[in-house]
Protein backbone atom coordinates (compact mmCIF):
# COMPACT_ATOMS: atom_id res chain seq x y z
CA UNK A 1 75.47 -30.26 29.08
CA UNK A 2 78.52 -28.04 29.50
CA UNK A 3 80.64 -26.10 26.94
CA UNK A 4 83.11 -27.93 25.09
CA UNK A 5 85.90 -25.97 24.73
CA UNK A 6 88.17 -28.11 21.87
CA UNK A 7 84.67 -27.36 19.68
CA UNK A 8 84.95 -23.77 20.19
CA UNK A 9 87.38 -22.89 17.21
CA UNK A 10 88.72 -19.44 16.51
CA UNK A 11 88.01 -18.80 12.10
CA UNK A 12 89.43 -15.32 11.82
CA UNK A 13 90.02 -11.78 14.02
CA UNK A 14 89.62 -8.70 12.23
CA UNK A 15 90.69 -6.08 11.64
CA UNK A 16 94.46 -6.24 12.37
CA UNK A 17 95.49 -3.14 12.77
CA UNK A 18 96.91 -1.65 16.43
CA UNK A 19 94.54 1.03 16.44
CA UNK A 20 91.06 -1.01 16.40
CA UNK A 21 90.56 -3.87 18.94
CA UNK A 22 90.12 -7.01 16.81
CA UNK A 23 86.86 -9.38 16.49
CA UNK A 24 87.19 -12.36 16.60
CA UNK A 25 85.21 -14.85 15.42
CA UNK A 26 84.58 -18.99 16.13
CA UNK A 27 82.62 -21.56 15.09
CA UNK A 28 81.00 -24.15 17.92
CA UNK A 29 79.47 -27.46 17.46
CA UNK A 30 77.41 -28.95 20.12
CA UNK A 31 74.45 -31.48 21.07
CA UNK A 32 73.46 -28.60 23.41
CA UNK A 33 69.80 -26.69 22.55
CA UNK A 34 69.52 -23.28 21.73
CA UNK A 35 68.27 -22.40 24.73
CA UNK A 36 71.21 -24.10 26.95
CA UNK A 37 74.05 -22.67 24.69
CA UNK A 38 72.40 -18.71 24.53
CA UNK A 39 72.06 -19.13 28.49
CA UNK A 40 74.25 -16.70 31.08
CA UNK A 41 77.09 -18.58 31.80
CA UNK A 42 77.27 -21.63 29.36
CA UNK A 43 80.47 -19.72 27.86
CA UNK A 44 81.88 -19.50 31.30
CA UNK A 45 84.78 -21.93 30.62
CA UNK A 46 85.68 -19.93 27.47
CA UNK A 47 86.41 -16.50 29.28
CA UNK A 48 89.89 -16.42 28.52
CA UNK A 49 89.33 -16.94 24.97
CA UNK A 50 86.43 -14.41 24.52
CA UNK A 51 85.83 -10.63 24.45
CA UNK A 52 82.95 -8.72 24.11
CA UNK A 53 81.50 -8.32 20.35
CA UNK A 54 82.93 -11.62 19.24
CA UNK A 55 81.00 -13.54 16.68
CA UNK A 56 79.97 -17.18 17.55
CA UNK A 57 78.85 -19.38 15.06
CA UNK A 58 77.04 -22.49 16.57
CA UNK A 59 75.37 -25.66 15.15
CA UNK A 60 73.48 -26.61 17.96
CA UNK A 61 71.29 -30.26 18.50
CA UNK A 62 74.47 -31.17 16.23
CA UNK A 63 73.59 -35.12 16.95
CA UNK A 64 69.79 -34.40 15.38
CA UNK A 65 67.87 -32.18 13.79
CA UNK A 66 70.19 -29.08 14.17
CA UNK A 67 69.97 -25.92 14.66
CA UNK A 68 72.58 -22.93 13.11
CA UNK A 69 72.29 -19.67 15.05
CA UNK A 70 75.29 -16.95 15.66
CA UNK A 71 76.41 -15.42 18.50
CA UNK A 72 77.42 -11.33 19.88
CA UNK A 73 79.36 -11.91 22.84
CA UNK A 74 77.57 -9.02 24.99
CA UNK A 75 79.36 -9.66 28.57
CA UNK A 76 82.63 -11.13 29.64
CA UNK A 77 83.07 -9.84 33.17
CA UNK A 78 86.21 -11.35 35.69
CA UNK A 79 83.63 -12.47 37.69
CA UNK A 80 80.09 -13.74 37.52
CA UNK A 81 78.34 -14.75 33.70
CA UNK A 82 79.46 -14.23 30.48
CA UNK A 83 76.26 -13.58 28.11
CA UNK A 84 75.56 -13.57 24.33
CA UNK A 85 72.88 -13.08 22.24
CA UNK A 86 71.53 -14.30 19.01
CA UNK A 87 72.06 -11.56 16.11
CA UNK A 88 69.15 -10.67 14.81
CA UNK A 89 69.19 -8.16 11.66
CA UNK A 90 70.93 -5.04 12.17
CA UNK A 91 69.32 -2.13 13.95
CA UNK A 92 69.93 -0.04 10.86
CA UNK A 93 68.80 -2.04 7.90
């Protein structure tokens, strides 16, 4: 299937200050798999709303036995796919 972009909700952008460019981040319900939602350029149609290191949080197979994962945004370019990944535990802990 294809992104639904009403289910893609912005929660909360931090930090707000003018210095630091904000993160934002959304939560996403979808009967989409894993796999389909973490492909390149299932967030195609949300490119306007996204920037790189935004958090996604996503309850995919929401119409069965679901699946939670969350989302970096790694790649929004003007042209071609946008990509994210699923977070995995921090590189430093």
């Amino acid at each position: 299937m294809a992104l639904k972009l009403t289910s893609l909700l912005l929660q909360a952008s931090v930090p707000h200050t003018a210095d630091v460019v904000p993160v934002n981040f959304y939560v996403y319900a979808t009967p989409d798999a894993v796999a389909t939602v973490i492909a390149a350029g299932y967030f195609n149609n949300a490119r306007s709303k996204l920037q790189v290191n935004d958090v996604i949080e996503a309850l995919c197979v929401a119409t069965g036995v679901a699946d939670r994962i969350t989302m970096i945004v790694l790649t929004v370019p003007t042209s071609g796919n946008v990509t994210v990944a699923i977070n995995t535990d921090a590189s430093g802990a």
